[in-house]
C-alpha atoms as a PDB file:
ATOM      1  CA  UNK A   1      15.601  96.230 125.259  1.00  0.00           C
ATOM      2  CA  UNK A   2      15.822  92.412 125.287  1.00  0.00           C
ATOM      3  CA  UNK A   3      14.179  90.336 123.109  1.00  0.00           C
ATOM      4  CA  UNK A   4      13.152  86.545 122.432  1.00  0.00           C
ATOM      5  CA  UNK A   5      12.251  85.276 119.461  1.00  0.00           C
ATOM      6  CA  UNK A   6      10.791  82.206 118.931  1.00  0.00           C
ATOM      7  CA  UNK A   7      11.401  80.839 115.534  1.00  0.00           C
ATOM      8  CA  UNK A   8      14.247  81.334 113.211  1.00  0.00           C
ATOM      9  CA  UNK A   9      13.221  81.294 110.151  1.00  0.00           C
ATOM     10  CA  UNK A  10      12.602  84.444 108.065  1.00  0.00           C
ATOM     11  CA  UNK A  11      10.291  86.121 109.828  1.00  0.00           C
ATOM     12  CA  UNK A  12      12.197  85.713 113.229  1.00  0.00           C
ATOM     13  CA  UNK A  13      15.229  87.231 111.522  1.00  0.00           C
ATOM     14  CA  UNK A  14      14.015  89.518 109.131  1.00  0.00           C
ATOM     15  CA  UNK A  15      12.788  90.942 112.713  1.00  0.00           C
ATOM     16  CA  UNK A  16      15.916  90.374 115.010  1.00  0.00           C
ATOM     17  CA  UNK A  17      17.962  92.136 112.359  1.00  0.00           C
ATOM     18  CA  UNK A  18      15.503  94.847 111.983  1.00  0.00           C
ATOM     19  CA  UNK A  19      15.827  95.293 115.904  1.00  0.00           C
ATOM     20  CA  UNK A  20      19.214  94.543 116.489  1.00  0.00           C
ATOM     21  CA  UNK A  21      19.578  98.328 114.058  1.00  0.00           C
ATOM     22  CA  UNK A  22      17.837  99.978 116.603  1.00  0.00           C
ATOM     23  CA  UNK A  23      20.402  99.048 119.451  1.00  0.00           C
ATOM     24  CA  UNK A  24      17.956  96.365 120.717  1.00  0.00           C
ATOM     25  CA  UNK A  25      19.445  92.495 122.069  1.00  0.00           C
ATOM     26  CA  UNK A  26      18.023  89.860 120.905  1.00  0.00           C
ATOM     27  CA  UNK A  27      18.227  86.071 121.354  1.00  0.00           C
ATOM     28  CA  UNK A  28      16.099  83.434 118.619  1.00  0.00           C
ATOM     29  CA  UNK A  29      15.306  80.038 119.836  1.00  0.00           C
ATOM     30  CA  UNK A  30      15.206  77.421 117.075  1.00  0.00           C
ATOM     31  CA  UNK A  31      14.148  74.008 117.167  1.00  0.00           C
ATOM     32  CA  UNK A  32      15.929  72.949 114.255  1.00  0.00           C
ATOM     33  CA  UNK A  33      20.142  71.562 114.240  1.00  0.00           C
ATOM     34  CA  UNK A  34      20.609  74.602 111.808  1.00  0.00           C
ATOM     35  CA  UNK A  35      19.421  77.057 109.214  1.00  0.00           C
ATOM     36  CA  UNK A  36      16.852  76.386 107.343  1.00  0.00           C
ATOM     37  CA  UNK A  37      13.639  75.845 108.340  1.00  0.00           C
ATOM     38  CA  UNK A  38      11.034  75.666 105.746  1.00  0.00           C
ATOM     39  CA  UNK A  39      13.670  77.019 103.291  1.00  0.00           C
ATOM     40  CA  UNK A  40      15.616  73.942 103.667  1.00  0.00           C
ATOM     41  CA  UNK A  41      18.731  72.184 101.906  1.00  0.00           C
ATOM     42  CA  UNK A  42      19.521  68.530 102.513  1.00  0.00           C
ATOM     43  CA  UNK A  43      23.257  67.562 101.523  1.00  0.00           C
ATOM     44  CA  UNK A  44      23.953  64.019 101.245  1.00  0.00           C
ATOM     45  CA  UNK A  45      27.355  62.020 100.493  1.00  0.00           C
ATOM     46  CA  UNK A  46      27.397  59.435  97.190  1.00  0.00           C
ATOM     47  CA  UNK A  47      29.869  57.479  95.851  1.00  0.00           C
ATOM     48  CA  UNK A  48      30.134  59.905  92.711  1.00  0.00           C
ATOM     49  CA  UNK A  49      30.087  62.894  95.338  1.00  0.00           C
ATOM     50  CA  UNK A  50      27.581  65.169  97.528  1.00  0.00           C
ATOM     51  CA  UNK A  51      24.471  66.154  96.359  1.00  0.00           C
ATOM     52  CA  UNK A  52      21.899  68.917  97.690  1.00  0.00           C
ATOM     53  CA  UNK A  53      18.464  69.310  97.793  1.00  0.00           C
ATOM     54  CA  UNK A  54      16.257  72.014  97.979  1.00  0.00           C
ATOM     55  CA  UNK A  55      13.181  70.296  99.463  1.00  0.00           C
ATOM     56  CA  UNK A  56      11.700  73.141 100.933  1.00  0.00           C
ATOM     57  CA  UNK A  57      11.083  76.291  99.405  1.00  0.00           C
ATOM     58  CA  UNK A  58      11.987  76.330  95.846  1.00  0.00           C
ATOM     59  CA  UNK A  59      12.662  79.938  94.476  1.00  0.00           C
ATOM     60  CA  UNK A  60      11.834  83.043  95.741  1.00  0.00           C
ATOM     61  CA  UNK A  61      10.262  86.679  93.802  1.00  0.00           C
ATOM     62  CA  UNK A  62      10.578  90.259  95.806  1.00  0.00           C
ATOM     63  CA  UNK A  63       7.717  92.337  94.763  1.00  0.00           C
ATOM     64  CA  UNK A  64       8.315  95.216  97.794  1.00  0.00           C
ATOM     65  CA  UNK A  65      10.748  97.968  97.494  1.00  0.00           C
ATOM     66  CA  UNK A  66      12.120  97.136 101.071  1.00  0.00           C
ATOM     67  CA  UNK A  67      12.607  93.349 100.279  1.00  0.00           C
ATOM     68  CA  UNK A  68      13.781  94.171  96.987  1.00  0.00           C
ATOM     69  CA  UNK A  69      16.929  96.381  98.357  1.00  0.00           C
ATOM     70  CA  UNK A  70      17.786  93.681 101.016  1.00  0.00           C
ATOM     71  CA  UNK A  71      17.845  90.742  97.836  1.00  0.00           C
ATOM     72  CA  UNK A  72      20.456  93.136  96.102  1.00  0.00           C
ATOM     73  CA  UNK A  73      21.869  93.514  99.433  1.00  0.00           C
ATOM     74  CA  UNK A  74      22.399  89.438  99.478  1.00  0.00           C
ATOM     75  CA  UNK A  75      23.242  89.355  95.504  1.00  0.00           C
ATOM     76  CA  UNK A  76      25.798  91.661  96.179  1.00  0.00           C
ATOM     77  CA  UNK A  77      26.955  89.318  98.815  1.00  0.00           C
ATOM     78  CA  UNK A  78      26.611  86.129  96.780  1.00  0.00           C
ATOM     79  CA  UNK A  79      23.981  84.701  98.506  1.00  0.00           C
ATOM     80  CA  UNK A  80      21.039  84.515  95.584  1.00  0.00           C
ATOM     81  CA  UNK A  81      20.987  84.484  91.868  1.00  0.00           C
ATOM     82  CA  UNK A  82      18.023  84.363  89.332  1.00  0.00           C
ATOM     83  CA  UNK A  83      17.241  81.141  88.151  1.00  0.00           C
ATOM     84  CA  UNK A  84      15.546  81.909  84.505  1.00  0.00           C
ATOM     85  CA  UNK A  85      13.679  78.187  84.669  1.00  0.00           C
ATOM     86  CA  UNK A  86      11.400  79.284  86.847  1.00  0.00           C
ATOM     87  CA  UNK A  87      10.522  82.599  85.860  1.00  0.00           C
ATOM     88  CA  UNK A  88      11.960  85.715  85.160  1.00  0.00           C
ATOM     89  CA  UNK A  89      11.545  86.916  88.330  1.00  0.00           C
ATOM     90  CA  UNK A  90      12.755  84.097  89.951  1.00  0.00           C
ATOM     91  CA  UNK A  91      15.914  83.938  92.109  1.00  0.00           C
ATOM     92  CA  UNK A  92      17.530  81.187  94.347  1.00  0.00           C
ATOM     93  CA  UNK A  93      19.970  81.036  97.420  1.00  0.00           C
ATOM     94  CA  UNK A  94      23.480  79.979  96.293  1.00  0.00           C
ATOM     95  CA  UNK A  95      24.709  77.159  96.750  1.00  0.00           C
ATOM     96  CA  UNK A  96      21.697  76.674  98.413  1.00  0.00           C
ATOM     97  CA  UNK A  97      18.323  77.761  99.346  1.00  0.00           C
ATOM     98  CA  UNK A  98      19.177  78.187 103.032  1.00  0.00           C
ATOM     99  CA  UNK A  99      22.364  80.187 102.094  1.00  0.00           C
ATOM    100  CA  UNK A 100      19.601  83.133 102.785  1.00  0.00           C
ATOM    101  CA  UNK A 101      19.016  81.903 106.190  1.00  0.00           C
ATOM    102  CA  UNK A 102      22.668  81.314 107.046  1.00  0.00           C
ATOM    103  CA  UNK A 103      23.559  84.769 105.811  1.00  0.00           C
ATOM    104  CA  UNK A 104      20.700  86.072 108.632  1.00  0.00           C
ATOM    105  CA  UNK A 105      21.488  83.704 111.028  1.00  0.00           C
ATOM    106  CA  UNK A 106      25.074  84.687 111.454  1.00  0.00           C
ATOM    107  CA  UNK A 107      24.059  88.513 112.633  1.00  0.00           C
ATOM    108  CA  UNK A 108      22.542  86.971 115.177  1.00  0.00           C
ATOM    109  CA  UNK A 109      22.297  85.244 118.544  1.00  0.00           C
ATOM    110  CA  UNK A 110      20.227  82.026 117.599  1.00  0.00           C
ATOM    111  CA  UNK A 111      19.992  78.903 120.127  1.00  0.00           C
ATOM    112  CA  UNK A 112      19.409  76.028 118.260  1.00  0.00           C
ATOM    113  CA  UNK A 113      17.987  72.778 119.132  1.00  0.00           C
ATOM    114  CA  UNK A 114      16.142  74.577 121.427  1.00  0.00           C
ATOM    115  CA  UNK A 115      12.555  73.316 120.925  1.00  0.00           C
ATOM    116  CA  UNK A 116      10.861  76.064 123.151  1.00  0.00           C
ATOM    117  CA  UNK A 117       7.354  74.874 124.945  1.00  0.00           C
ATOM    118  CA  UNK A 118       5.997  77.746 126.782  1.00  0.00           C
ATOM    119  CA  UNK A 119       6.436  81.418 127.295  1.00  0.00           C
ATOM    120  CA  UNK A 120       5.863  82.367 130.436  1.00  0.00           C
ATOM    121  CA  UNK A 121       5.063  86.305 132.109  1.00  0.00           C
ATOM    122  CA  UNK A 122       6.625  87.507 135.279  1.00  0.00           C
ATOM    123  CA  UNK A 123       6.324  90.243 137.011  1.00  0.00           C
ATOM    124  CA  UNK A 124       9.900  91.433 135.456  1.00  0.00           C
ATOM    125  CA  UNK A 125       9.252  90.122 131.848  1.00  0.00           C
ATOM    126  CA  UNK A 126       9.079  86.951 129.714  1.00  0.00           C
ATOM    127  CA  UNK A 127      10.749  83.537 130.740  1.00  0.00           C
ATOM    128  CA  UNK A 128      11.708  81.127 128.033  1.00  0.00           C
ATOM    129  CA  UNK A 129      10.762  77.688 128.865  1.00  0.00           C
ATOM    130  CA  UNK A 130      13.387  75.621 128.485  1.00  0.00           C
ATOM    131  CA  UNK A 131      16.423  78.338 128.887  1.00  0.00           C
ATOM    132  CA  UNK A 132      18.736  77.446 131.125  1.00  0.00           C
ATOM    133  CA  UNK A 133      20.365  81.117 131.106  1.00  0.00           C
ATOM    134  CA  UNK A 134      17.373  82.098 133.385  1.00  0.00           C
ATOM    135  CA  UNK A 135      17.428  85.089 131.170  1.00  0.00           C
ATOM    136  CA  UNK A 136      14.154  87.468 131.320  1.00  0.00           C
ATOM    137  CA  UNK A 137      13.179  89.658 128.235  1.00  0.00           C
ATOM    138  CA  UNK A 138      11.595  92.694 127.478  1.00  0.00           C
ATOM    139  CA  UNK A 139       9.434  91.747 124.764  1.00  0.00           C
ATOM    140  CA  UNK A 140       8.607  88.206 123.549  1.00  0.00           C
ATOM    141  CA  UNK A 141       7.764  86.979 119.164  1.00  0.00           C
ATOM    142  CA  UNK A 142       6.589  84.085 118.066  1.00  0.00           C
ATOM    143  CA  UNK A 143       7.663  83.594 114.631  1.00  0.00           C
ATOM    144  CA  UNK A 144       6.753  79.758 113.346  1.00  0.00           C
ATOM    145  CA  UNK A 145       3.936  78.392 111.647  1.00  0.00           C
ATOM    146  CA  UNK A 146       0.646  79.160 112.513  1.00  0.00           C
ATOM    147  CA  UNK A 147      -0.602  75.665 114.085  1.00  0.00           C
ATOM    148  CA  UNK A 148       3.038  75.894 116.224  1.00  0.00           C
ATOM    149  CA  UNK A 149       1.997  79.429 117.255  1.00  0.00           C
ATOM    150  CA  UNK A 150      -1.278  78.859 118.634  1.00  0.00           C
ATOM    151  CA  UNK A 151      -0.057  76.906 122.194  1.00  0.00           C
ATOM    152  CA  UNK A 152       2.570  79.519 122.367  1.00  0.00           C
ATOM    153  CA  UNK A 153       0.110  82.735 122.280  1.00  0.00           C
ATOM    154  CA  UNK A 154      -3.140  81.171 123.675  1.00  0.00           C
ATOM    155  CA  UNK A 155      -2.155  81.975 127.523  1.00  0.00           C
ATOM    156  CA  UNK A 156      -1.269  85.571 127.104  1.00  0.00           C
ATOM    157  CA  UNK A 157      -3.300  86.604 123.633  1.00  0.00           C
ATOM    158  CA  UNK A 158      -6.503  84.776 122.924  1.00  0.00           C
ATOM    159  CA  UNK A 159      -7.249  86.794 119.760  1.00  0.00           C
ATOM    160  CA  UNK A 160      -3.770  86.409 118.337  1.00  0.00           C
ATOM    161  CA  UNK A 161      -4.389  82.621 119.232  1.00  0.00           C
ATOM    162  CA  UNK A 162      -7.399  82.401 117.391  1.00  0.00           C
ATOM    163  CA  UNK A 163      -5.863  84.223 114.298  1.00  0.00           C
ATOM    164  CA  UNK A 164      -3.252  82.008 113.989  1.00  0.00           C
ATOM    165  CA  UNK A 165      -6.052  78.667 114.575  1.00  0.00           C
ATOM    166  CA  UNK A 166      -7.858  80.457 111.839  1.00  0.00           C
ATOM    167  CA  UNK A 167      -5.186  80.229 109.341  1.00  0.00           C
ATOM    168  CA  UNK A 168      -3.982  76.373 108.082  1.00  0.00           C
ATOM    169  CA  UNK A 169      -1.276  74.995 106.231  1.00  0.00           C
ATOM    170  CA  UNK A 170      -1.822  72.575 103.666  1.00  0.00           C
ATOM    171  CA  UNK A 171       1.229  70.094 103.511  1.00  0.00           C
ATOM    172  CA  UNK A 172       3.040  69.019 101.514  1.00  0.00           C
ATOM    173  CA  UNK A 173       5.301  65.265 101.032  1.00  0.00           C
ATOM    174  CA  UNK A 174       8.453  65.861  98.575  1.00  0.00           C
ATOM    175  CA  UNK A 175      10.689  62.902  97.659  1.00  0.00           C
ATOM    176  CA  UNK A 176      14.225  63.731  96.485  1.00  0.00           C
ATOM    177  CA  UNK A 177      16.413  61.443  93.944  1.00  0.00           C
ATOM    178  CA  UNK A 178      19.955  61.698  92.051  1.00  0.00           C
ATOM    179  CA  UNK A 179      21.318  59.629  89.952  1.00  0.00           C
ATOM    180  CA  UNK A 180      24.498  58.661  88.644  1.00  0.00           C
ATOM    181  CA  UNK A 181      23.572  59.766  84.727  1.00  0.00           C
ATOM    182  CA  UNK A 182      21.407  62.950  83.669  1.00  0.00           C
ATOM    183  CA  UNK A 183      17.459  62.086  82.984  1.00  0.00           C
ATOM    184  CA  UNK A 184      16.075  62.524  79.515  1.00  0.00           C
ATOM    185  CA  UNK A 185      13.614  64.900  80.665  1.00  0.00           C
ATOM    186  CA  UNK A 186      14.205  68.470  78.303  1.00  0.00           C
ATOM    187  CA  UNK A 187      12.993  70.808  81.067  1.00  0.00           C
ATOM    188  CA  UNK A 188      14.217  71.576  84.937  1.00  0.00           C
ATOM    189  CA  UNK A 189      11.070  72.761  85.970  1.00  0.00           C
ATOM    190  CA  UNK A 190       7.757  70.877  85.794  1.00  0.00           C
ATOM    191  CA  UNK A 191       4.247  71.757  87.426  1.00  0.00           C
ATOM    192  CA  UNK A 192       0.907  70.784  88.077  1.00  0.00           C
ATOM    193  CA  UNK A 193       1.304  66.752  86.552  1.00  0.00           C
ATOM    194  CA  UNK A 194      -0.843  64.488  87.855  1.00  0.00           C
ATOM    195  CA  UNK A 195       0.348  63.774  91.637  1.00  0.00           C
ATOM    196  CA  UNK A 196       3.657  66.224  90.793  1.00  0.00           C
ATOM    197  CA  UNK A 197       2.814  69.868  92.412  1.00  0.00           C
ATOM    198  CA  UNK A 198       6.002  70.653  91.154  1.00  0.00           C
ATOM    199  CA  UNK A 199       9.484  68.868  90.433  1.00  0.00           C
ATOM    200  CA  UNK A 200      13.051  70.239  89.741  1.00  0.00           C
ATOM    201  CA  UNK A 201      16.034  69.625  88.287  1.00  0.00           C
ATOM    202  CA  UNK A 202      17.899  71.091  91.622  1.00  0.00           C
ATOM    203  CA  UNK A 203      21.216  70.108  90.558  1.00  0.00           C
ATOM    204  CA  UNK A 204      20.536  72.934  86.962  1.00  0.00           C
ATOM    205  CA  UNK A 205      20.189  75.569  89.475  1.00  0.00           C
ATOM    206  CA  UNK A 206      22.631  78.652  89.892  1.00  0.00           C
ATOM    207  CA  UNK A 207      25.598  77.658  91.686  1.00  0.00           C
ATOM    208  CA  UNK A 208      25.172  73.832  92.128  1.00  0.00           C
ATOM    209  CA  UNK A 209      27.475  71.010  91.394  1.00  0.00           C
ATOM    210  CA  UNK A 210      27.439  67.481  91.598  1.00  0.00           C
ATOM    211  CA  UNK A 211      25.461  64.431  90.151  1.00  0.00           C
ATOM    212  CA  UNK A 212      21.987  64.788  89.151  1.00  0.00           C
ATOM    213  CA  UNK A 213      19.209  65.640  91.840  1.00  0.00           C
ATOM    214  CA  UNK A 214      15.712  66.501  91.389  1.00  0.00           C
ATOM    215  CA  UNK A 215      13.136  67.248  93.731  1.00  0.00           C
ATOM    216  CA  UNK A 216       9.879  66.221  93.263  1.00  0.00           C
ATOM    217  CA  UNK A 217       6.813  68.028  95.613  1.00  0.00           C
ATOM    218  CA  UNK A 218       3.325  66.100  95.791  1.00  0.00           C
ATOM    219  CA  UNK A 219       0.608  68.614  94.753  1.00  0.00           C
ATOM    220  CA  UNK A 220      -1.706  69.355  98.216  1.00  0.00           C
ATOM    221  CA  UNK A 221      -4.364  67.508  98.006  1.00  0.00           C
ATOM    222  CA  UNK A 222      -2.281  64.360  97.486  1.00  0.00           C
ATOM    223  CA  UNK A 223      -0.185  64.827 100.493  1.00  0.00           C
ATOM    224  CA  UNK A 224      -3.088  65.922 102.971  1.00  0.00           C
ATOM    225  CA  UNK A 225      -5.063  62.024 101.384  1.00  0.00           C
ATOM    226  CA  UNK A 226      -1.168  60.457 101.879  1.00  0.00           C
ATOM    227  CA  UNK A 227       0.047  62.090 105.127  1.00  0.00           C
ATOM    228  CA  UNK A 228       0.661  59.241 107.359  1.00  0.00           C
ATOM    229  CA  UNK A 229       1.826  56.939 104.788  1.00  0.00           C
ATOM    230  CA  UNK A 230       5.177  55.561 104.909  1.00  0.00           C
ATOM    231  CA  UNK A 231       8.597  57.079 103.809  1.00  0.00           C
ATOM    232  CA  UNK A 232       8.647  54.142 101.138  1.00  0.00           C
ATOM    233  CA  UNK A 233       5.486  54.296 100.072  1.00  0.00           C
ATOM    234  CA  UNK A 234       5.375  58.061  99.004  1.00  0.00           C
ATOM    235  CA  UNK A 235       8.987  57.767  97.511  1.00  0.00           C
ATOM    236  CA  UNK A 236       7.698  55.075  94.983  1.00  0.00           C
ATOM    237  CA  UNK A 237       4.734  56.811  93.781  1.00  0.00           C
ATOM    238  CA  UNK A 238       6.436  60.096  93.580  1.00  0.00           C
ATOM    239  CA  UNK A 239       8.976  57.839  91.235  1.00  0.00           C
ATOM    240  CA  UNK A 240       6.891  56.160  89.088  1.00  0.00           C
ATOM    241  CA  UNK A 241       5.586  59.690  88.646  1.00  0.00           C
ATOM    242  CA  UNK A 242       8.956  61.188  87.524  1.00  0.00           C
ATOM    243  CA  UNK A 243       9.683  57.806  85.801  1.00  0.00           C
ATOM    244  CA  UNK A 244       5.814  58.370  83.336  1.00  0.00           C
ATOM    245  CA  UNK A 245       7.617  61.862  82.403  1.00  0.00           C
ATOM    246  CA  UNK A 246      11.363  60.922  81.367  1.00  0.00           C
ATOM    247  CA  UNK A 247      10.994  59.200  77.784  1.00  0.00           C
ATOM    248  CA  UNK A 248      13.861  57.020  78.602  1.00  0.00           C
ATOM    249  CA  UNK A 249      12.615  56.168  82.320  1.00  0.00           C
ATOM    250  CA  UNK A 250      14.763  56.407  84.991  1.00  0.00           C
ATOM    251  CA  UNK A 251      17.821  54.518  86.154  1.00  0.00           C
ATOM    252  CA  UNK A 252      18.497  53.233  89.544  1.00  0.00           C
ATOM    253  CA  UNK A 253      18.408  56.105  91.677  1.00  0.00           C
ATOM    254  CA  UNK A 254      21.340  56.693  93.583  1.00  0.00           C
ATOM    255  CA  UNK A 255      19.901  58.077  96.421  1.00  0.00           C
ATOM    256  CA  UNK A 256      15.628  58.071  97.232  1.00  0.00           C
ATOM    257  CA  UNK A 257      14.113  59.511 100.027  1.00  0.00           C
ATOM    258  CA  UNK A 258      11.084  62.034 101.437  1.00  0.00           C
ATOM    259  CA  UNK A 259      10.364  64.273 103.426  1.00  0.00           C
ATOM    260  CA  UNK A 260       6.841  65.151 104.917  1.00  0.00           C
ATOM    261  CA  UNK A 261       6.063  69.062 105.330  1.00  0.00           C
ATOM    262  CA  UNK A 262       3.306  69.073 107.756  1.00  0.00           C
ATOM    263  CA  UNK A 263       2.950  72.881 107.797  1.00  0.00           C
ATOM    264  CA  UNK A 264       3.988  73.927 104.342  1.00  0.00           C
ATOM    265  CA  UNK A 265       1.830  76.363 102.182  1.00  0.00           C
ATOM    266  CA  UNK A 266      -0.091  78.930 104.344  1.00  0.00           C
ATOM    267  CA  UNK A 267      -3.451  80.042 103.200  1.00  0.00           C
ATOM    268  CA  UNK A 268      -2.650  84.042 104.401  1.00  0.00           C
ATOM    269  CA  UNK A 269      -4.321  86.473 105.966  1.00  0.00           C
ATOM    270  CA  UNK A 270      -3.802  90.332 105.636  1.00  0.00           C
ATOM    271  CA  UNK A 271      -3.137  91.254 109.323  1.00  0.00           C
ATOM    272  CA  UNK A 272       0.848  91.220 108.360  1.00  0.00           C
ATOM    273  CA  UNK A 273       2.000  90.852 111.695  1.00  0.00           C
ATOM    274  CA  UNK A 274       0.036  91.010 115.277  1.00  0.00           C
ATOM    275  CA  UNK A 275       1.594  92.708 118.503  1.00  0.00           C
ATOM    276  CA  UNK A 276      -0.005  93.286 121.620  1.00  0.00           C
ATOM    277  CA  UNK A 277       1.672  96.481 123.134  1.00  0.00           C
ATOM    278  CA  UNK A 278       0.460  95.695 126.635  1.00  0.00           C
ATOM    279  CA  UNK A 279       1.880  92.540 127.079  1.00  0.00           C
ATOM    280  CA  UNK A 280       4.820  93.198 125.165  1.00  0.00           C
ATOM    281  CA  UNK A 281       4.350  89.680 122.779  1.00  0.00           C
ATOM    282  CA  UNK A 282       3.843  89.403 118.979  1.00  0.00           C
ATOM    283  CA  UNK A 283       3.644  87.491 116.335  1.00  0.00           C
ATOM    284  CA  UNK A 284       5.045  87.238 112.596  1.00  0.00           C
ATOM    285  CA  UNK A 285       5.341  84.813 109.388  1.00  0.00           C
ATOM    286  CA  UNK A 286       3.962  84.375 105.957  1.00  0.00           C
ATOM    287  CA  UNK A 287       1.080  82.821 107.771  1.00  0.00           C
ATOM    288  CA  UNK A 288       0.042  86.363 108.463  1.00  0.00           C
ATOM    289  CA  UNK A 289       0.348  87.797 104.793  1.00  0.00           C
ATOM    290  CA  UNK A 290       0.742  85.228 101.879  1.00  0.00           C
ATOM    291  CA  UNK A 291       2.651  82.195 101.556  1.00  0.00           C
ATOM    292  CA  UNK A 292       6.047  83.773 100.070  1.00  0.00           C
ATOM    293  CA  UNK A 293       9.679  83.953 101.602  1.00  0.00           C
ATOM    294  CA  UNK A 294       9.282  87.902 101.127  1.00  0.00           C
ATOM    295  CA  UNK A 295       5.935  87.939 102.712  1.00  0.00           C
ATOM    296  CA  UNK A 296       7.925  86.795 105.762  1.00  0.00           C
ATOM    297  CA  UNK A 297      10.641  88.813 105.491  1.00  0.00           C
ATOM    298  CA  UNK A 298       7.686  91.798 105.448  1.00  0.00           C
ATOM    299  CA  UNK A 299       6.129  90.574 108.364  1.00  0.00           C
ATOM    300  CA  UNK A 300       9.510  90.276 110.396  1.00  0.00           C
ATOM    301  CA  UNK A 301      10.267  93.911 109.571  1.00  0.00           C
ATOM    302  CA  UNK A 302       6.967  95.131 110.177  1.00  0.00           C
ATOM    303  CA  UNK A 303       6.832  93.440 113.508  1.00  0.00           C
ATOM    304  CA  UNK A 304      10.006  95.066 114.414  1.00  0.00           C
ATOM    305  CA  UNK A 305       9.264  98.496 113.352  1.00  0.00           C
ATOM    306  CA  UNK A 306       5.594  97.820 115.487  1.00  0.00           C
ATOM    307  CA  UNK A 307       7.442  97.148 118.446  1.00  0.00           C
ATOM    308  CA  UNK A 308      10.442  99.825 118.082  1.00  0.00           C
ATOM    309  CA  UNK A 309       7.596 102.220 117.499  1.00  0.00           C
ATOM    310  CA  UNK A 310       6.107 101.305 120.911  1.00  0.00           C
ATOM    311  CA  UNK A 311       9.185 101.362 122.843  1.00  0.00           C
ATOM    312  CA  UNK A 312      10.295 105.215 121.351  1.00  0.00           C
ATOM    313  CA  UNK A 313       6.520 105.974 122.419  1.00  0.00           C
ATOM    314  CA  UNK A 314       6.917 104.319 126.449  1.00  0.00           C
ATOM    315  CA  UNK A 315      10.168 106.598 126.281  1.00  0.00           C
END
């Protein structure tokens, strides 16, 4: 059985993997130049050496016994490590947060920069528009955000459209900084200050070197008033913020920029994933349970085991 999946993230390759153990061959589309996705690390070269960035998802927790034996599955591999500073049940990728995705990524057949813009049915399966292997597939998933699934599913599922319509993502603008000398602020995790959401030391985390980063994420309701606002802007009031909590203020950063998160924190839903047996198209993501990196990895696997269960049925 062929499959496409749109999306990899996560939830796309929680499910590819899931279905490539079944003897199933599958091929993820990705707009993105390489792993990461929302779970995201930016690298950058200084003149006192590289320094990374996790400016998407910060930490992760596992909660379910399946996504609990895959994390010592990728601790086993090196690929995540508690990080006590955020909780005791937190854990990070190492050296990064999109080591996770990388470590997924690489069991797989993903096509990146491949920013996919319709799905279409034949009368022999599902055409990926643009693919210029003129490939047709079995089954089709649509594993992004919610507002990026909605064009994709509309023409062939109107209720999994309006689902995913139902369900917005509040975003979120996070400005990154190192500098050249530690900061004099005593903790590597703060939360819920002022404009700060949240802000990190990133460079105290498990398995990180170089100069001193933090990243610094605009609480929601901030970023949703401050969304079109420029780069520049944001970065200097997310600053001055970090600057009003170091005692010593800060020295000249070495390197200041932003990001802007359109689609970051999902409100959830509890459908945990949506597949349309019929048509042979579904959908996963955290969008469809809660917004965690396991409640994407659930809805990946349950997705797969959906669609494995209809194919052993057809046969």
């Amino acid at each position: 059985m062929k499959v496409a999946i749109v999306g990899a993230g996560i939830a796309g390759l929680s499910c590819a993997v899931r279905l490539q153990q079944n003897g199933c061959v599958v091929t993820l589309f990705d707009k993105g130049r390489g792993a990461g996705g929302r779970i995201a690390t930016r690298r950058i070269d200084t003149p006192v050496g590289e320094v990374a960035f996790d400016h998407g998802a910060q930490y992760l927790t596992m909660r379910d016994p399946a996504f609990s034996a895959a994390m010592h599955a990728w601790k086993a591999a090196g690929v995540v490590a508690r990080w006590p500073a955020a909780g005791a049940d937190a854990w990070v990728g190492t050296p990064g947060m999109n080591a996770i995705v990388k470590h997924l990524a690489v069991q797989t057949d993903v096509r990146w920069n491949c920013r996919v813009t319709e799905l279409r049915r034949t009368a022999t399966g599902w055409v990926v528009d643009p693919d210029a292997t003129g490939v047709t597939f079995d089954a089709a998933v649509v594993a992004t955000p919610a507002e990026q699934a909605v064009p994709l599913l509309a023409p062939h599922d109107a209720a999994m459209a309006n689902a995913a319509l139902a369900c917005r993502s509040a975003p979120c603008w996070t400005a990154m900084f190192a500098f050249d000398t530690p900061l004099a602020i005593p903790h590597d995790v703060l939360k819920d200050i002022g404009i700060i959401g949240w802000a990190a030391r990133n460079s105290a985390k498990p398995g990180r070197d170089g100069p001193e980063s933090w990243v610094v994420q605009a609480t929601p309701d901030w970023s949703s008033a401050h969304l079109e606002e420029p780069v520049e802007t944001v970065v200097d009031q997310l600053q001055a913020a970090l600057a009003a909590l170091s005692p010593a203020g800060l020295p000249m950063p070495i390197v200041r920029t932003a990001h802007r998160w359109r689609y970051a924190r999902t409100a959830g839903t509890d459908l945990g994933s949506l597949w349309n047996a019929a048509e042979r198209i579904g959908a996963a993501g955290d969008w469809l349970l809660a917004p965690r990196i396991e409640s994407a990895w659930l809805s990946g696997r349950t997705l797969a085991e959906q669609i494995l269960g209809h194919t052993q049925h057809a046969i």
